[in-house]
PDB file of N, CA and C in Angstrom:
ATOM      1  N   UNK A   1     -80.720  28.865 -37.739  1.00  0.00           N
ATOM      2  CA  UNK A   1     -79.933  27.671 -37.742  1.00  0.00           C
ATOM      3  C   UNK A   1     -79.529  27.279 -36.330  1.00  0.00           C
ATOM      4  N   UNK A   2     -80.246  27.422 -35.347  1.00  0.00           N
ATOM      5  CA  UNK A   2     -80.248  27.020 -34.048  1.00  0.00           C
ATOM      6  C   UNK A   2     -80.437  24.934 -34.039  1.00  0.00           C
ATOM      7  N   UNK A   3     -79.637  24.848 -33.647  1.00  0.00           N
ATOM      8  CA  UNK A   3     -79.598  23.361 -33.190  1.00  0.00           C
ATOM      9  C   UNK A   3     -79.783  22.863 -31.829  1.00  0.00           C
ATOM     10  N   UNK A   4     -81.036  22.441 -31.830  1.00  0.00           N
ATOM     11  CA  UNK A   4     -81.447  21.537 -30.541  1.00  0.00           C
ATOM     12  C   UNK A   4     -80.565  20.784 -29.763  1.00  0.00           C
ATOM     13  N   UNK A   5     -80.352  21.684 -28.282  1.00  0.00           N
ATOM     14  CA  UNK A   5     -79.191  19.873 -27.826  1.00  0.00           C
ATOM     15  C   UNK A   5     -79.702  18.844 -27.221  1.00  0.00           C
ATOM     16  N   UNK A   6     -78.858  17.346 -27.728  1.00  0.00           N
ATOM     17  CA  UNK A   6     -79.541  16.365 -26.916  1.00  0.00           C
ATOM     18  C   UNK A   6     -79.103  16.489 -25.488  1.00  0.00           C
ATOM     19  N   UNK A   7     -80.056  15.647 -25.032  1.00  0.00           N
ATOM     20  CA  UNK A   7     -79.847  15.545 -23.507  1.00  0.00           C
ATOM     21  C   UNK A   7     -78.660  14.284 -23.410  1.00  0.00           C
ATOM     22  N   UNK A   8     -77.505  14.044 -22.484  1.00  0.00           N
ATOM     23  CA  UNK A   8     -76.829  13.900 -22.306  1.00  0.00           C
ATOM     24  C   UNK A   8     -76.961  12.210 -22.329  1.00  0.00           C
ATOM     25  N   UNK A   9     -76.601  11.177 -22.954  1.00  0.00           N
ATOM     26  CA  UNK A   9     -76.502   9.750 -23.092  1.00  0.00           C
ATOM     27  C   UNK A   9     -76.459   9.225 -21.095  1.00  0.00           C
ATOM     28  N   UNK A  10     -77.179   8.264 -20.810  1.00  0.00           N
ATOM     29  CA  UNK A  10     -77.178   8.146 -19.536  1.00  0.00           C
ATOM     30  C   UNK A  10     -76.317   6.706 -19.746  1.00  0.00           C
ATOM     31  N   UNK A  11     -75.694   6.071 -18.433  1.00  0.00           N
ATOM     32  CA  UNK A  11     -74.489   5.316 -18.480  1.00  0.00           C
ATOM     33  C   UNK A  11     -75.131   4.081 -18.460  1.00  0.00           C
ATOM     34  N   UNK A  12     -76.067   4.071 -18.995  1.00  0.00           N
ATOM     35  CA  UNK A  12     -76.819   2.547 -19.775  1.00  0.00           C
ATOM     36  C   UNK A  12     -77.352   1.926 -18.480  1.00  0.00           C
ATOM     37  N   UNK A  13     -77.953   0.898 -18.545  1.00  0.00           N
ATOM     38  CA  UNK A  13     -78.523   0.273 -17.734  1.00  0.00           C
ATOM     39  C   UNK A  13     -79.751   0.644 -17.219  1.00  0.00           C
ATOM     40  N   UNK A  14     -80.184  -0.338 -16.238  1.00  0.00           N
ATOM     41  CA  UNK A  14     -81.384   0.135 -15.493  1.00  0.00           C
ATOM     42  C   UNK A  14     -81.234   1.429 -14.875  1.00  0.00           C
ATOM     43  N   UNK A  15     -80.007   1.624 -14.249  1.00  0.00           N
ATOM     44  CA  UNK A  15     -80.181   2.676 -13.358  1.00  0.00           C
ATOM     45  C   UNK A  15     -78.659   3.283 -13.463  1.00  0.00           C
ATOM     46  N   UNK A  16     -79.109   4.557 -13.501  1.00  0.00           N
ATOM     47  CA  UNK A  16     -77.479   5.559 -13.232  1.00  0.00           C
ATOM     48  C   UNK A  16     -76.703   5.631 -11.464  1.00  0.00           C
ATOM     49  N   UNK A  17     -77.307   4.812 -10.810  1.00  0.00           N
ATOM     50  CA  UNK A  17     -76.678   4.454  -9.584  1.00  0.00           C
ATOM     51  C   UNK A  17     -74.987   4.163  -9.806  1.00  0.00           C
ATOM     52  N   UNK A  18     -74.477   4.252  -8.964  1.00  0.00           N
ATOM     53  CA  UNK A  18     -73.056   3.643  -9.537  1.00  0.00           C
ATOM     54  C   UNK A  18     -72.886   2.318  -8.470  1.00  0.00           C
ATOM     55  N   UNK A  19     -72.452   1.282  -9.169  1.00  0.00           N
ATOM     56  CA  UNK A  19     -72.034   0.343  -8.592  1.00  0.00           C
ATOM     57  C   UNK A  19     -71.441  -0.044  -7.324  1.00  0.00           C
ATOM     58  N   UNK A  20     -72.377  -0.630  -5.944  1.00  0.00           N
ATOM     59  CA  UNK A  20     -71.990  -1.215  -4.812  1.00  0.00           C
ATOM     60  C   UNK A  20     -70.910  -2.328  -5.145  1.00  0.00           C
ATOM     61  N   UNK A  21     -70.130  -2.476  -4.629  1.00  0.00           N
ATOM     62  CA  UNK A  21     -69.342  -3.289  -4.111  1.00  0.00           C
ATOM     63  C   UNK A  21     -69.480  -4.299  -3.394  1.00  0.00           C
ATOM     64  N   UNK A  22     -69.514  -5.705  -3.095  1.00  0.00           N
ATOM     65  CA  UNK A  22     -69.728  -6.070  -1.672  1.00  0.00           C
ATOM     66  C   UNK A  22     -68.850  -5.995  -1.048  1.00  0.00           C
ATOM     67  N   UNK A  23     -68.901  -6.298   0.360  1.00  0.00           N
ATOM     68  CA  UNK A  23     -67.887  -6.015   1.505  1.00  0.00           C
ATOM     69  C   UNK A  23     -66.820  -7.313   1.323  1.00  0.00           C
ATOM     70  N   UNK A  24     -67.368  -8.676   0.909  1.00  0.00           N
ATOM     71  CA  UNK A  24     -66.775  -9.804   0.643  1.00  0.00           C
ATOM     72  C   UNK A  24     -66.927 -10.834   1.886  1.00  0.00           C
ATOM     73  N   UNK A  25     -66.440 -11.896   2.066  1.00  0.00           N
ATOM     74  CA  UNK A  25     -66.905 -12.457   3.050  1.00  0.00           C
ATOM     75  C   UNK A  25     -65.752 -12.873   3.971  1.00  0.00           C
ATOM     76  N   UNK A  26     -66.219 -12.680   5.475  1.00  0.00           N
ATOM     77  CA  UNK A  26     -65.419 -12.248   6.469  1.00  0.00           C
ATOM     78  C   UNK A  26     -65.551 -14.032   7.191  1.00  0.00           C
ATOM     79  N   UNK A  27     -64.143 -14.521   7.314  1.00  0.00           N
ATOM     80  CA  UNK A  27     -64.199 -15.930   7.720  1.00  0.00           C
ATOM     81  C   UNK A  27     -63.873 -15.270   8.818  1.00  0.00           C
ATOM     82  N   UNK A  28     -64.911 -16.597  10.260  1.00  0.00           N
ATOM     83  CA  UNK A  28     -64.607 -16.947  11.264  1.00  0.00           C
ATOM     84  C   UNK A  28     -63.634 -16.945  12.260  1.00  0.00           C
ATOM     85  N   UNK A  29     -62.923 -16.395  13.274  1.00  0.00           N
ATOM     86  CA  UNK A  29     -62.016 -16.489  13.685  1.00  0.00           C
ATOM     87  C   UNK A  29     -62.030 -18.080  14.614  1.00  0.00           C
ATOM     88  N   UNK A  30     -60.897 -18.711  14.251  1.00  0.00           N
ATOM     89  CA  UNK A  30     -61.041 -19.897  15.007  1.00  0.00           C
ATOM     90  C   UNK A  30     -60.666 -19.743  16.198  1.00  0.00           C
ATOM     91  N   UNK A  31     -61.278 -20.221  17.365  1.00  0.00           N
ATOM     92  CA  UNK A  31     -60.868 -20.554  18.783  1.00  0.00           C
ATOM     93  C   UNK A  31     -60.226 -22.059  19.044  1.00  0.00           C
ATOM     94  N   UNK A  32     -58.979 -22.216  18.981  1.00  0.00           N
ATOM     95  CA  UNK A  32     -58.232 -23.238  18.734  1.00  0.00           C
ATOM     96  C   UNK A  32     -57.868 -23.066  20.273  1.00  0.00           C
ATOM     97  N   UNK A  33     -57.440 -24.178  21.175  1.00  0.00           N
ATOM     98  CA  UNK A  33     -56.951 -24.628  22.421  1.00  0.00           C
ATOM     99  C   UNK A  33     -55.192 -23.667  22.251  1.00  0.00           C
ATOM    100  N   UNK A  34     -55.457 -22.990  23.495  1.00  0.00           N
ATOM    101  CA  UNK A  34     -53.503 -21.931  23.499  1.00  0.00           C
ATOM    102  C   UNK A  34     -52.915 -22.996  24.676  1.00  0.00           C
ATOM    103  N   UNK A  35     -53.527 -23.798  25.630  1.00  0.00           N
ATOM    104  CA  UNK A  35     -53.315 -24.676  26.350  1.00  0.00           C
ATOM    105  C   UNK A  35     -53.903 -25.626  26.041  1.00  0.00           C
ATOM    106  N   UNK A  36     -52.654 -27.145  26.666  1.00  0.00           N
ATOM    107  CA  UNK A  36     -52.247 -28.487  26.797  1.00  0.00           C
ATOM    108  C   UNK A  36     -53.231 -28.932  27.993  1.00  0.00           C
ATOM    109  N   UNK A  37     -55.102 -29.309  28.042  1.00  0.00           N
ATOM    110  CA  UNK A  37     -55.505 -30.258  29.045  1.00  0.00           C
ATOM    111  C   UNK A  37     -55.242 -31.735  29.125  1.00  0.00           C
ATOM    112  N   UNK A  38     -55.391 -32.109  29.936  1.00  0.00           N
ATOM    113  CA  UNK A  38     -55.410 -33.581  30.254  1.00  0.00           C
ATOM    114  C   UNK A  38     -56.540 -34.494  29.094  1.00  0.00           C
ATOM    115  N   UNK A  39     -57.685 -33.575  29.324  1.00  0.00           N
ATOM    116  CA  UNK A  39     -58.342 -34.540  27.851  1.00  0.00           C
ATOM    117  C   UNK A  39     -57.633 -34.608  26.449  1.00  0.00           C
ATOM    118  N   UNK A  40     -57.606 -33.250  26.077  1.00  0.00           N
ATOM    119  CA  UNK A  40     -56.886 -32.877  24.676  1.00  0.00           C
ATOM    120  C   UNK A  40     -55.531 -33.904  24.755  1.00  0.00           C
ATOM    121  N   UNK A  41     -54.590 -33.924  25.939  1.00  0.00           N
ATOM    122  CA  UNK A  41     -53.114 -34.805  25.669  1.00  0.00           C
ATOM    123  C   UNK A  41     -53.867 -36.316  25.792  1.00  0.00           C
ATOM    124  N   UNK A  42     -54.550 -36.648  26.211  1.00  0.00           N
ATOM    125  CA  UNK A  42     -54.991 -38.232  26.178  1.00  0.00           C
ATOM    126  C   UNK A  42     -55.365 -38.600  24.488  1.00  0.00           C
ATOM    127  N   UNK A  43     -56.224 -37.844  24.412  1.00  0.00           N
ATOM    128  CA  UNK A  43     -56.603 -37.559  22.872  1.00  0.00           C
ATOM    129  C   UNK A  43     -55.958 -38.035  21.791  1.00  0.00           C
ATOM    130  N   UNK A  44     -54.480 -36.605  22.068  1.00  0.00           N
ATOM    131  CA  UNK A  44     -53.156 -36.594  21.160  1.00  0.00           C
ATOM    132  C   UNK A  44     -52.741 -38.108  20.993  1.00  0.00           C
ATOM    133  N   UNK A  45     -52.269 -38.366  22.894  1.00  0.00           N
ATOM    134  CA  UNK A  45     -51.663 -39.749  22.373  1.00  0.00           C
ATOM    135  C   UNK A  45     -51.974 -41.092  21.846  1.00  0.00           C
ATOM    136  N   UNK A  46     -53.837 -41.001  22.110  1.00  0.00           N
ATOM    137  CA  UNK A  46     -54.515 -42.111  21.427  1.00  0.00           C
ATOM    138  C   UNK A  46     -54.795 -41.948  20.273  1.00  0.00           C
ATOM    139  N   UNK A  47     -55.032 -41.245  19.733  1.00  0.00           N
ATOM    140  CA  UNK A  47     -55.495 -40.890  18.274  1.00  0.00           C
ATOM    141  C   UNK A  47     -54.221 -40.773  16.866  1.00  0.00           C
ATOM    142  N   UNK A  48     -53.451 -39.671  17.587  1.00  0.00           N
ATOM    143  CA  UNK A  48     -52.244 -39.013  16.712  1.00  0.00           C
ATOM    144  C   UNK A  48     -52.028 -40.214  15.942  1.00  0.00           C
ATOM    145  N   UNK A  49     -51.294 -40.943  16.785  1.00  0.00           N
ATOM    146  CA  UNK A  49     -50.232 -42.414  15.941  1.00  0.00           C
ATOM    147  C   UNK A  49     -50.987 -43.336  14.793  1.00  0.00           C
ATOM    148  N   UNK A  50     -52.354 -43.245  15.512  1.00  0.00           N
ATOM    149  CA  UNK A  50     -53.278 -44.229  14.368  1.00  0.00           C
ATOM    150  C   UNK A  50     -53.538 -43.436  13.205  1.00  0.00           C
ATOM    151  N   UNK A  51     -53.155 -41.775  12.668  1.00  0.00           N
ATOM    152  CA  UNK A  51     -53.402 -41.102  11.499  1.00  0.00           C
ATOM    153  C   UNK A  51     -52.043 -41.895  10.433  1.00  0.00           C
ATOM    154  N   UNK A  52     -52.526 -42.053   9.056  1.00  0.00           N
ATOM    155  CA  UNK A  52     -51.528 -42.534   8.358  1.00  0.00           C
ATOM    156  C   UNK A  52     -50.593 -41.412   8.092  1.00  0.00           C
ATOM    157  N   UNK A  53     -51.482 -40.025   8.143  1.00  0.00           N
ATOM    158  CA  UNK A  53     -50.513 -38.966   7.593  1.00  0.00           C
ATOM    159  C   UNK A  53     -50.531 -37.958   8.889  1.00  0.00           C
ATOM    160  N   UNK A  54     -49.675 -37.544   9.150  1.00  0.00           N
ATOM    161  CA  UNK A  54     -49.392 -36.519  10.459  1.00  0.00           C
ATOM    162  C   UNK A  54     -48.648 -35.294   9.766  1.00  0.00           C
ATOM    163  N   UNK A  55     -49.091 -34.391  10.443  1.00  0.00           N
ATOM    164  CA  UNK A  55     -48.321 -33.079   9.971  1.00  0.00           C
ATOM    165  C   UNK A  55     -48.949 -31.798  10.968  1.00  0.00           C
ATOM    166  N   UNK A  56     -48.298 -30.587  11.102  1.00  0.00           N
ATOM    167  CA  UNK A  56     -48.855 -29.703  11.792  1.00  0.00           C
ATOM    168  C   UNK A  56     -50.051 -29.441  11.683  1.00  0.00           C
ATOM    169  N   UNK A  57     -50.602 -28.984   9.926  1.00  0.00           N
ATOM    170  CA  UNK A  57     -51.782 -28.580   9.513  1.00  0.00           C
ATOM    171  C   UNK A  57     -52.999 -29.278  10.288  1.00  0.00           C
ATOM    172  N   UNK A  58     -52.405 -30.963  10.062  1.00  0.00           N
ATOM    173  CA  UNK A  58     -53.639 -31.934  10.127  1.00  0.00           C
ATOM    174  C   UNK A  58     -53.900 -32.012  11.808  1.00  0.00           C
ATOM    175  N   UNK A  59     -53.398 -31.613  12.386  1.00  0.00           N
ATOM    176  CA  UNK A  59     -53.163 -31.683  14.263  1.00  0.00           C
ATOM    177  C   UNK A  59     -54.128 -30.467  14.224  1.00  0.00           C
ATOM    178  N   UNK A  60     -53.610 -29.319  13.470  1.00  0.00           N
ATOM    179  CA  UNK A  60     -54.489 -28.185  14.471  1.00  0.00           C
ATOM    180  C   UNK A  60     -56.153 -28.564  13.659  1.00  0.00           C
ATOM    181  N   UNK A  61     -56.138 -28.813  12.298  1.00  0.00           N
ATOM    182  CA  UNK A  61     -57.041 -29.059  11.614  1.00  0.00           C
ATOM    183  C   UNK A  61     -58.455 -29.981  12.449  1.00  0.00           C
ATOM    184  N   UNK A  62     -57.796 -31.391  12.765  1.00  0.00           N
ATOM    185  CA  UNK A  62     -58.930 -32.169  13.570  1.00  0.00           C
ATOM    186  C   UNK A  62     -58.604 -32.297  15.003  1.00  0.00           C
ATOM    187  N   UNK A  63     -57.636 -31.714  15.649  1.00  0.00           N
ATOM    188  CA  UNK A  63     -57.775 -31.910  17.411  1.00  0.00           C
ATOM    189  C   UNK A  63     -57.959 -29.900  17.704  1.00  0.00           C
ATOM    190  N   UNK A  64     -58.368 -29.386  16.785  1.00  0.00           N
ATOM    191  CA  UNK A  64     -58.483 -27.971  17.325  1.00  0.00           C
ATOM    192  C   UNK A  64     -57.574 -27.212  18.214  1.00  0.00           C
ATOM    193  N   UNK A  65     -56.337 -27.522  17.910  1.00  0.00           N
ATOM    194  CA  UNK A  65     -55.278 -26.978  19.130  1.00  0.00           C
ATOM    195  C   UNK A  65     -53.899 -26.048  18.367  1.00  0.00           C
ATOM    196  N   UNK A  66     -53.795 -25.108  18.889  1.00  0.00           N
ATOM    197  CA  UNK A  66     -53.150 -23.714  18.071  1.00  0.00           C
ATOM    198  C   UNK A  66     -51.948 -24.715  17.582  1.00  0.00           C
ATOM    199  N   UNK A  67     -51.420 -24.161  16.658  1.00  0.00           N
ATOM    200  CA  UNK A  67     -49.687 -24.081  15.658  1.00  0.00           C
ATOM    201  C   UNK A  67     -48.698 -24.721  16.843  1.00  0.00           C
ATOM    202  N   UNK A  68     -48.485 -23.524  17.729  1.00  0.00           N
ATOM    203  CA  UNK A  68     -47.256 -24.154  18.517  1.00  0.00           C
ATOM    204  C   UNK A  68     -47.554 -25.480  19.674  1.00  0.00           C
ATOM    205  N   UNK A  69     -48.752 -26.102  20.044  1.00  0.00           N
ATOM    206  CA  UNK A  69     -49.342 -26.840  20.648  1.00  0.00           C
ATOM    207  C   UNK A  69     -49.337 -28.253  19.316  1.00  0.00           C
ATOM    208  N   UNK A  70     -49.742 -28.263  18.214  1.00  0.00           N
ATOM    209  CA  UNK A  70     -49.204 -29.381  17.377  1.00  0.00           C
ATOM    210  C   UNK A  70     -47.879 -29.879  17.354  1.00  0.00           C
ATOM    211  N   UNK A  71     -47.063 -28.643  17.103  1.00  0.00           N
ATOM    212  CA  UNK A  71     -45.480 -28.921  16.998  1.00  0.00           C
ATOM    213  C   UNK A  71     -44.810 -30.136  18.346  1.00  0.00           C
ATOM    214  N   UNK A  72     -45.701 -29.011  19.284  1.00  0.00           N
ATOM    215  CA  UNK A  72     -45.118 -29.610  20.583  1.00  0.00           C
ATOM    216  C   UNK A  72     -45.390 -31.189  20.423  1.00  0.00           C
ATOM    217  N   UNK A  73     -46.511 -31.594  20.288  1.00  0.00           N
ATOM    218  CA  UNK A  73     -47.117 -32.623  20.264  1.00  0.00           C
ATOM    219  C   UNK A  73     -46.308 -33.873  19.385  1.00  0.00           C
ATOM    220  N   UNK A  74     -46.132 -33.085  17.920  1.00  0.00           N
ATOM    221  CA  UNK A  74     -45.451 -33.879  17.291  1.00  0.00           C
ATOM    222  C   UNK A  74     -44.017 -34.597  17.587  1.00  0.00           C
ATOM    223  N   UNK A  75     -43.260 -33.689  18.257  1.00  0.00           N
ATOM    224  CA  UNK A  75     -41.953 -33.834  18.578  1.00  0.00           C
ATOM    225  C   UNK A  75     -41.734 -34.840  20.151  1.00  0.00           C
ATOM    226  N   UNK A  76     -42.983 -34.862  20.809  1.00  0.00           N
ATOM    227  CA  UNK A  76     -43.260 -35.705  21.801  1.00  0.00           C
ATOM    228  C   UNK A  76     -43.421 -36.894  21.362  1.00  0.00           C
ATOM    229  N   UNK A  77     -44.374 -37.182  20.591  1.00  0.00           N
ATOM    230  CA  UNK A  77     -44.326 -38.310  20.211  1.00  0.00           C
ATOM    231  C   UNK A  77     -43.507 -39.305  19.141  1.00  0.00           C
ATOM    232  N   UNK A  78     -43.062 -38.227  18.507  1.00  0.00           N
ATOM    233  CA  UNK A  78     -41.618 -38.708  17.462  1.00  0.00           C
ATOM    234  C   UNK A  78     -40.716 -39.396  18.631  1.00  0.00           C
ATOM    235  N   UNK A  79     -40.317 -38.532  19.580  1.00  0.00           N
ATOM    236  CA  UNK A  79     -39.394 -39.056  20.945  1.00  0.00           C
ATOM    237  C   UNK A  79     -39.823 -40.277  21.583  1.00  0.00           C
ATOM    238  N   UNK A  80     -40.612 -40.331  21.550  1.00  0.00           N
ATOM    239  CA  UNK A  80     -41.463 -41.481  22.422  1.00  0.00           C
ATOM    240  C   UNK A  80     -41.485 -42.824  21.117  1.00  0.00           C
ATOM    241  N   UNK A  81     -41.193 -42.340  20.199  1.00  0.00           N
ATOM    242  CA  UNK A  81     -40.927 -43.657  18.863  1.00  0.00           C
ATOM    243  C   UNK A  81     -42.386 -44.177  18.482  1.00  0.00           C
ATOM    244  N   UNK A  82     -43.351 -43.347  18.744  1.00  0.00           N
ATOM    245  CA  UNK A  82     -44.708 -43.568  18.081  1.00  0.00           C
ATOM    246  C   UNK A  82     -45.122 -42.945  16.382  1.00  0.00           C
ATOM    247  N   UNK A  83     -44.372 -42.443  16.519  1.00  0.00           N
ATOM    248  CA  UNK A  83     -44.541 -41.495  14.690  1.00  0.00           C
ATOM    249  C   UNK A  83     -43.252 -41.680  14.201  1.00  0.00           C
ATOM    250  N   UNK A  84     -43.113 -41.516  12.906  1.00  0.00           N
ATOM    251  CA  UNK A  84     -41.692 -41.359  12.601  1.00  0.00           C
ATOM    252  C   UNK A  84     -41.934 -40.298  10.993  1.00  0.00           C
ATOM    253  N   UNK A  85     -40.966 -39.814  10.991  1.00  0.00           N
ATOM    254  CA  UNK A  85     -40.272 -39.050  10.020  1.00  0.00           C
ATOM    255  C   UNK A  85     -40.616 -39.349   8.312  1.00  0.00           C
ATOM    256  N   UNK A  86     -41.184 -38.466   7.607  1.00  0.00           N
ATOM    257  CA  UNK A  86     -41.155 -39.185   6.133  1.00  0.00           C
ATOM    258  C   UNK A  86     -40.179 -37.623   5.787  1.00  0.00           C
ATOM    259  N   UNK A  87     -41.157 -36.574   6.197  1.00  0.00           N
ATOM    260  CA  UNK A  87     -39.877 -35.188   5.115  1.00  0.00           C
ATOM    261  C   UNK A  87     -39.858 -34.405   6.012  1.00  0.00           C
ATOM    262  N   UNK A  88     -38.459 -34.192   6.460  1.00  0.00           N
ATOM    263  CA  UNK A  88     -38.002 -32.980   7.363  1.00  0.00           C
ATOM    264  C   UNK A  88     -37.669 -31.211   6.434  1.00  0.00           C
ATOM    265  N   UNK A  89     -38.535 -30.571   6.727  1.00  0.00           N
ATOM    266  CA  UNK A  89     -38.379 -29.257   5.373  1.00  0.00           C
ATOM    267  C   UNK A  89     -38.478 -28.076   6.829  1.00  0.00           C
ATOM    268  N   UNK A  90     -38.091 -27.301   6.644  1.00  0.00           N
ATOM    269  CA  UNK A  90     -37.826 -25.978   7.393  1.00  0.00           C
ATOM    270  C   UNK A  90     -39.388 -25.741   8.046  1.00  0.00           C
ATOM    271  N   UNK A  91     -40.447 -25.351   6.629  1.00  0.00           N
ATOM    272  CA  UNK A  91     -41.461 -24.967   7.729  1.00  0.00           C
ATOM    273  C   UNK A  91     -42.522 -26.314   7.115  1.00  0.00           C
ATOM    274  N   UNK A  92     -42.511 -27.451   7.086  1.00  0.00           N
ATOM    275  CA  UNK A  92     -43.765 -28.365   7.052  1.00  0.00           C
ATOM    276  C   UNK A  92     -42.793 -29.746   7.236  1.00  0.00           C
ATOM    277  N   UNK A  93     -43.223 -30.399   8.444  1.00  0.00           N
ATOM    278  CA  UNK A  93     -42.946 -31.880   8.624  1.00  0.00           C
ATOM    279  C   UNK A  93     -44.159 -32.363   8.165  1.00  0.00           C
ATOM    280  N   UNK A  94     -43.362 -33.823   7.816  1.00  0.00           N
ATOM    281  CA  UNK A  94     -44.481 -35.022   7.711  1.00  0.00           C
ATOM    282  C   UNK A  94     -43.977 -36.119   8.426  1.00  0.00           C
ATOM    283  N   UNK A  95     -45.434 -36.733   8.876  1.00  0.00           N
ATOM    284  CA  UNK A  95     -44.939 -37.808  10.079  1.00  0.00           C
ATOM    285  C   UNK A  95     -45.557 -38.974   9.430  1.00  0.00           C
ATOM    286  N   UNK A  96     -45.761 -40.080   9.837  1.00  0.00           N
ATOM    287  CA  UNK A  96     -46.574 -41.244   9.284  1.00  0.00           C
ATOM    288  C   UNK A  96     -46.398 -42.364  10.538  1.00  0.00           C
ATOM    289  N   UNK A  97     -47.160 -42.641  11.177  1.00  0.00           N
ATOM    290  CA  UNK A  97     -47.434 -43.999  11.929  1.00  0.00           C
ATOM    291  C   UNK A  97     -46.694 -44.849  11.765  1.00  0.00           C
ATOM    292  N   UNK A  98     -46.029 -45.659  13.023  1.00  0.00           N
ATOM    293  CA  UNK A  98     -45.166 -46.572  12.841  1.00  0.00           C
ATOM    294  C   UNK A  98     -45.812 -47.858  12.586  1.00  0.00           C
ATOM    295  N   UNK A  99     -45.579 -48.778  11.634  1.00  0.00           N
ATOM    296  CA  UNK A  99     -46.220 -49.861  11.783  1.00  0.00           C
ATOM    297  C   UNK A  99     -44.356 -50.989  11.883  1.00  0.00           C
ATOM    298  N   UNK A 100     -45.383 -51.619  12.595  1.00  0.00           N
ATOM    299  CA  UNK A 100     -44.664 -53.039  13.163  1.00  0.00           C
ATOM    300  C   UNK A 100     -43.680 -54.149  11.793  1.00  0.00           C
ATOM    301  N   UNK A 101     -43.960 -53.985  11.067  1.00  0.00           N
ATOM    302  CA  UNK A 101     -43.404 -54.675   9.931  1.00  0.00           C
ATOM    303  C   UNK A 101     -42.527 -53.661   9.507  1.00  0.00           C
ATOM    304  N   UNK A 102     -42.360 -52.419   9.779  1.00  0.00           N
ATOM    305  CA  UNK A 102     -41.379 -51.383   9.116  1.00  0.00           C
ATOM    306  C   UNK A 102     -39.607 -51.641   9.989  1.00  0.00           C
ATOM    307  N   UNK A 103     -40.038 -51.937  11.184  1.00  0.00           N
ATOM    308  CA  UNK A 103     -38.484 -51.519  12.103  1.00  0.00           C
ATOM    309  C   UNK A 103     -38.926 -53.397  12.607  1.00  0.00           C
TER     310      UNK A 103
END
């Protein structure tokens, strides 16, 4: 009364390999401007005012220039009465273009 043993159920699939992982995907480090040139500030002041919507994001987003280099920017030109104010919040301003029929 000897009973044959089976051989051991294999963990299904094509292959008893165990499952790779991928590494996942590694974004870009951006090289954003840490300094204020003379092109980049000509730029700022021709361009900035004509966006309908202004905000930090959108500064570093299309003029390529770090976090604290937007801020700066923004608060220059708020002073100078070219942008003005829609929501003052701790960490996200919004600015919006002055138009001539407003003041």
């Amino acid at each position: 009364m000897a009973k044959a043993k089976a051989p051991p159920p294999s963990s299904g699939g094509k292959s008893a390999k165990k499952k790779k992982w991928s590494k996942g995907k590694v974004k870009d480090k951006a090289l954003h401007a840490v300094t204020l040139d003379k092109p980049t500030f000509d730029r700022i002041m021709k361009e900035v005012p004509t966006f309908k919507f202004i905000s930090q994001s959108i500064l570093i987003e299309r003029l390529k220039v770090n976090g604290s280099l937007a801020r700066v920017a923004i608060r220059h030109l708020e002073k100078d009465g070219q942008i003005k104010r829609i929501v003052h919040h701790s960490s996200q301003l919004v600015y919006t273009r002055v138009t001539s029929a407003a003041e």
